[in-house]
Protein backbone atom coordinates (compact mmCIF):
# COMPACT_ATOMS: atom_id res chain seq x y z
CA UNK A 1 119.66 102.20 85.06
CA UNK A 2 118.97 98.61 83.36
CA UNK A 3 122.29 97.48 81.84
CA UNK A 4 122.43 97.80 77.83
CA UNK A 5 122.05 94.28 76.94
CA UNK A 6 119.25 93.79 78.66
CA UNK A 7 116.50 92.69 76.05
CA UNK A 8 113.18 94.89 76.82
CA UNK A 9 110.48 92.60 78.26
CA UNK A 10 108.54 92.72 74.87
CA UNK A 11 111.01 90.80 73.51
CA UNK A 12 111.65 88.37 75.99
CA UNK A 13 108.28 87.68 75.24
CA UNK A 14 107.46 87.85 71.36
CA UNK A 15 111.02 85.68 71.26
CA UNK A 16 109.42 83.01 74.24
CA UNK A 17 112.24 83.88 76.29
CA UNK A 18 110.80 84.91 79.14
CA UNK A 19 110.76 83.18 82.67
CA UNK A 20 107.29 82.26 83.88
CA UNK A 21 106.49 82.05 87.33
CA UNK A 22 105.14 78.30 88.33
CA UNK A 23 104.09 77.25 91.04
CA UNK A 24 102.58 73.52 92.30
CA UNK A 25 101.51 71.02 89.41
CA UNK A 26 103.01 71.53 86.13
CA UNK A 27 101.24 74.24 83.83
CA UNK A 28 98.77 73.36 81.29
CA UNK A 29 99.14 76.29 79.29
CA UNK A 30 102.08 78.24 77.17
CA UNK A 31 102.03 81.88 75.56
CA UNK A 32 101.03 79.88 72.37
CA UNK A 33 97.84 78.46 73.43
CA UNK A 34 96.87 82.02 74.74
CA UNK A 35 97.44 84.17 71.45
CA UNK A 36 96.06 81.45 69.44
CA UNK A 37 92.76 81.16 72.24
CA UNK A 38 92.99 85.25 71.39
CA UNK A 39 93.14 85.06 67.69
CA UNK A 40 89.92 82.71 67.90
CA UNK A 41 88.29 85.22 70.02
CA UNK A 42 89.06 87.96 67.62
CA UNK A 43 88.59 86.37 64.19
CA UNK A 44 84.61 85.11 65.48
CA UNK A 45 83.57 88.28 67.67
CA UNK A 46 86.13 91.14 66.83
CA UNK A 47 89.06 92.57 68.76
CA UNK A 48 86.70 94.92 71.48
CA UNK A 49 85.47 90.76 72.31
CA UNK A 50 89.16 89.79 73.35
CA UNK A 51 90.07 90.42 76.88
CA UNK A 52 92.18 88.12 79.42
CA UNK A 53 88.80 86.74 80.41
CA UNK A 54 87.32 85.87 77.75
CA UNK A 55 90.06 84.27 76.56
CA UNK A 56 90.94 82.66 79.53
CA UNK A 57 87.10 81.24 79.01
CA UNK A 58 87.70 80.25 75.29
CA UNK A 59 90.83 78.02 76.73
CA UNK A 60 89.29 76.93 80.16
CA UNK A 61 90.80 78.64 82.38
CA UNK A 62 90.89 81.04 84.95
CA UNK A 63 91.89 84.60 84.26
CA UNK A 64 94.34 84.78 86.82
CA UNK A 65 95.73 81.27 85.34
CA UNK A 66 96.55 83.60 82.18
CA UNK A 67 98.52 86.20 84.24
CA UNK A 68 101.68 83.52 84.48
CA UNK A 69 102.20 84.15 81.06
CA UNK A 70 100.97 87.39 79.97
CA UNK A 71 101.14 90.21 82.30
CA UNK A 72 98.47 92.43 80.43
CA UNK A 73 96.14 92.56 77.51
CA UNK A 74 98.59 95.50 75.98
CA UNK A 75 101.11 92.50 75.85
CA UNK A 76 98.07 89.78 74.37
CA UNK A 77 98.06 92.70 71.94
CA UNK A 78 101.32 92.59 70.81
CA UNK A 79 101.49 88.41 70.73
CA UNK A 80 98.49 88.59 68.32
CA UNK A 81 99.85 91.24 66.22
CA UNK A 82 102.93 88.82 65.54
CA UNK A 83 100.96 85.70 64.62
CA UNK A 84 98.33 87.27 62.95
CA UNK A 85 101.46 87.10 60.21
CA UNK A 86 102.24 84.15 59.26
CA UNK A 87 105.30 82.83 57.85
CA UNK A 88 106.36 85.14 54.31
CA UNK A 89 105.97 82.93 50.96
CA UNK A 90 109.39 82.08 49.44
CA UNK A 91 110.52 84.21 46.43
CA UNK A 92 111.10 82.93 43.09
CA UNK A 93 114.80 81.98 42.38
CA UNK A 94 116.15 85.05 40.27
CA UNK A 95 113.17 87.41 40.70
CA UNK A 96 113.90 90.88 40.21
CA UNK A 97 113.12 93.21 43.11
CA UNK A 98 110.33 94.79 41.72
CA UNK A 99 108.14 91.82 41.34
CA UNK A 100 109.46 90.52 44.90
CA UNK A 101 108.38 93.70 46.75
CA UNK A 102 104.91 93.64 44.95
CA UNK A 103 104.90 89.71 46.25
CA UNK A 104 105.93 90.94 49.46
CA UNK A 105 103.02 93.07 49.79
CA UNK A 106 100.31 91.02 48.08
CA UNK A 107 101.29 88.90 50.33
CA UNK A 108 101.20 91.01 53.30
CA UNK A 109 97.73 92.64 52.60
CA UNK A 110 96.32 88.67 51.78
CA UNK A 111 97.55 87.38 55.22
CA UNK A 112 96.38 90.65 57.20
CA UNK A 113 92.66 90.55 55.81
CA UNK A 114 92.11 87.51 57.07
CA UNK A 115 92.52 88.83 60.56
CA UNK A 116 91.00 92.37 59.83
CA UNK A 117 90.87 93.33 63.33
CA UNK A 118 94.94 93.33 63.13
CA UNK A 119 94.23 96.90 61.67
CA UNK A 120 92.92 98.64 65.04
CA UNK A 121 96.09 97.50 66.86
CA UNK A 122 97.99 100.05 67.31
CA UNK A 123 102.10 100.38 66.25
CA UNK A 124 104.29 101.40 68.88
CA UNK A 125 107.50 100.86 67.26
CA UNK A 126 109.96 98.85 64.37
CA UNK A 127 109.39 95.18 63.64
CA UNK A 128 110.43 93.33 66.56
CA UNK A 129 108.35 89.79 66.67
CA UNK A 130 109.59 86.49 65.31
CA UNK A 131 107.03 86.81 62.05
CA UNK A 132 107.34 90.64 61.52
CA UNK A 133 111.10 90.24 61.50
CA UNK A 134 111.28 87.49 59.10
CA UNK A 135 108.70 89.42 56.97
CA UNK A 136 110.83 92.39 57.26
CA UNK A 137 114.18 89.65 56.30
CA UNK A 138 112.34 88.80 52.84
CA UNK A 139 111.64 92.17 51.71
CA UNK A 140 115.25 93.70 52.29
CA UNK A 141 116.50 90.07 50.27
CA UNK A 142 114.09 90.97 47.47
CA UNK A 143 116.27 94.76 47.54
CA UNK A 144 119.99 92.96 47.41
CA UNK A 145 121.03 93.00 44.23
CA UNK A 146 119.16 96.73 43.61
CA UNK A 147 123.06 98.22 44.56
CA UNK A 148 121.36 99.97 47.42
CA UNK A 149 123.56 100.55 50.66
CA UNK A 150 121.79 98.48 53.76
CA UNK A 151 120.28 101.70 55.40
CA UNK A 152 118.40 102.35 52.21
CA UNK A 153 116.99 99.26 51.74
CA UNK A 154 115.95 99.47 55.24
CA UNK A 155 114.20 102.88 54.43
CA UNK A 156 112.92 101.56 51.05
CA UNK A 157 110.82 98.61 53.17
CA UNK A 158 109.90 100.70 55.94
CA UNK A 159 108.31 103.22 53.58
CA UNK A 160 106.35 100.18 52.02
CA UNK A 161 105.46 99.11 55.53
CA UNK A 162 104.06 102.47 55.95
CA UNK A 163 102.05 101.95 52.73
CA UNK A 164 101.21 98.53 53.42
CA UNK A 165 99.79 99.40 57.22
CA UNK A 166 97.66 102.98 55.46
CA UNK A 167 96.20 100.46 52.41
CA UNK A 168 95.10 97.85 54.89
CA UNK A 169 93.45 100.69 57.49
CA UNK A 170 92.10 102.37 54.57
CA UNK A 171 90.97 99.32 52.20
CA UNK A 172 88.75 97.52 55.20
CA UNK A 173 87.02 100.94 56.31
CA UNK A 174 85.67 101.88 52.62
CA UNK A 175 84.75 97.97 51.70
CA UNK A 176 82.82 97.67 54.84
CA UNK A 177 81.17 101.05 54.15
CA UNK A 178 81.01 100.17 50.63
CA UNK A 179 78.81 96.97 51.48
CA UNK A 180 76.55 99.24 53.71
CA UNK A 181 75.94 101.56 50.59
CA UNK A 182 77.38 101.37 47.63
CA UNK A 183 75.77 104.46 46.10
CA UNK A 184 77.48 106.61 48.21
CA UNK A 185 80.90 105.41 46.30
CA UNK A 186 79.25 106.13 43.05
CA UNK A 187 76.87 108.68 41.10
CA UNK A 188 75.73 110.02 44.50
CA UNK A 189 78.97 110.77 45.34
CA UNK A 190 79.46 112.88 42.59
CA UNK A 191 76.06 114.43 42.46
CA UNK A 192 76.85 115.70 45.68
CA UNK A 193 80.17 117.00 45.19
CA UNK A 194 78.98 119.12 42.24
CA UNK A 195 76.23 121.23 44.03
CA UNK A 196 78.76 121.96 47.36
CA UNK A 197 82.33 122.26 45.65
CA UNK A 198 82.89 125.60 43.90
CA UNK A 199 85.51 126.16 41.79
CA UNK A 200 86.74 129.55 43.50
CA UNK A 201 87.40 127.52 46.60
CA UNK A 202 88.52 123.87 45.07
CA UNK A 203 90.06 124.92 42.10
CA UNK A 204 91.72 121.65 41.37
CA UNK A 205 88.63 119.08 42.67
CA UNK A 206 86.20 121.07 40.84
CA UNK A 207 88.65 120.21 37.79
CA UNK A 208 87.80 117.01 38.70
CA UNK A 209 84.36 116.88 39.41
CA UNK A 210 83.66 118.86 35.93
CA UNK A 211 85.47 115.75 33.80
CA UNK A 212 82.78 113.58 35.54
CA UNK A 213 85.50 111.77 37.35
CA UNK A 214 82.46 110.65 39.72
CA UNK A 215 79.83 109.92 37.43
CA UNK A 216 80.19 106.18 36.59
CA UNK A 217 79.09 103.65 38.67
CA UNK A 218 82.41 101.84 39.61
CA UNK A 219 82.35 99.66 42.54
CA UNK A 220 84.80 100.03 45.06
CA UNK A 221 87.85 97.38 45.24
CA UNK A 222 90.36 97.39 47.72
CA UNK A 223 92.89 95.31 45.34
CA UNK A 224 92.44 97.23 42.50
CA UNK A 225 93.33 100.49 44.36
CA UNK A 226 96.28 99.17 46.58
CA UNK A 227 97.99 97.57 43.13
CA UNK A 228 97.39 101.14 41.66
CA UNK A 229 99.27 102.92 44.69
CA UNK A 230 101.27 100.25 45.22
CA UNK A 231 102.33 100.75 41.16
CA UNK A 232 103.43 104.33 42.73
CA UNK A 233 105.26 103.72 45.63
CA UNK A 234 107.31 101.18 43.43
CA UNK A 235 107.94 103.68 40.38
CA UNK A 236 109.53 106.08 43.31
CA UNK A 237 111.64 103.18 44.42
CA UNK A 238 112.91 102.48 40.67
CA UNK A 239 113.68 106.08 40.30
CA UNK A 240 115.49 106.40 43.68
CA UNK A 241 117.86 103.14 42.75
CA UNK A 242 118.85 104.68 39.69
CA UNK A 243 119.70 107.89 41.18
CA UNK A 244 121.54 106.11 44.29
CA UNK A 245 123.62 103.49 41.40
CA UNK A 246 124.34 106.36 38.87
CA UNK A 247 125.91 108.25 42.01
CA UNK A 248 127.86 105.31 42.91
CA UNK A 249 129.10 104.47 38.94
């Protein structure tokens, strides 16, 4: 049994606090140099590209040079998932939460799209990383004077984070099929719908399909819909404060 204050070894090394093993001259590398090396790799080819060789051949090195520092490319994963966020913008002095939790995740959604491959990585747990934390800091600041206890502010953001992680999945899927055919997100669409969905089976999306929801010709974007859901997920949170405050007066 590991004693209780150990820190886990993911964050000994998202936090640069783990030992690395050197041996003879001094190192020419750090942790940095290799998730930034990965980042490069990923942003030009795509995230199936990145592996410890060809990032140790991006930076010069040797592959087993790389293993000093990073034990794994599960672990490479989890460095680049962390920077892919840079640091959170600063909130306006005074803002009311509302408009600092739709900053929050403007803001989110604009870093995270310029690293679309951040999307495939997978999330094994809570924010733990030096950025996701301080991203995760902001957005329970924008909730403190809301009257909210701390464990609901905390559920408040993760439920965002939730929304913020489906939108981003979601939003660079349909725009890159969208730019492969756009018909398919339009009058086709529709057409196609109305000669296979019958109104004894899909009562409510042949409702739908009868108004000519699918008829126009709208192109598909990405910010458009997230604000819209986004608009949602906020009107829940306004409705859930006042029910938590009125308790409380």
């Amino acid at each position: 049994m590991t004693d209780e204050t150990e820190l886990p070894a993911e964050v000994t090394l998202l936090w640069g606090l783990r030992e690395t093993v050197r041996r003879g001259r001094k190192p020419s590398l750090t942790v940095a140099d290799i998730t930034r090396a990965a980042i490069e790799v990923a942003d030009a080819e795509g995230l199936a590209a990145v592996s410890m060789a060809r990032v140790a051949a991006q930076l010069g090195n040797s592959t087993m040079a790389l293993y000093r520092y990073v034990k794994s490319k599960d672990e490479l994963l989890l460095l680049m998932s962390d920077a892919a966020l840079d640091g959170p913008p600063d909130l306006p002095d005074g803002v009311d939460w509302r408009t600092g939790l739709t900053l929050w995740a403007r803001g989110v959604l604009q870093v995270l799209r310029r690293h679309s491959w951040s999307a495939q990585i997978p999330i094994s747990g809570p924010p733990m990383g030096p950025n996701n934390l301080w991203w995760f800091d902001r957005a329970l600041h924008a909730l403190g004077d809301t009257g909210l206890t701390e464990e609901d502010k905390v559920g408040v953001v993760m439920g965002l984070l939730t929304f913020v992680h489906g939108e981003l999945r979601l939003s660079i899927d349909l725009a890159k099929g969208y730019a492969e055919n756009p018909d398919a997100f339009g009058r086709q669409y529709g057409m196609a719908l109305a000669q296979v969905v019958d109104a004894q089976r899909f009562p409510a999306l042949s409702k739908v399909v009868v108004a000519g929801v699918f008829e126009g010709e709208i192109p598909y974007d990405e910010e458009a819909e997230g604000e819209f859901v986004l608009g949602l997920y906020l009107d829940g949170v306004a409705a859930f404060i006042e029910r938590r405050t009125a308790r409380q007066g």
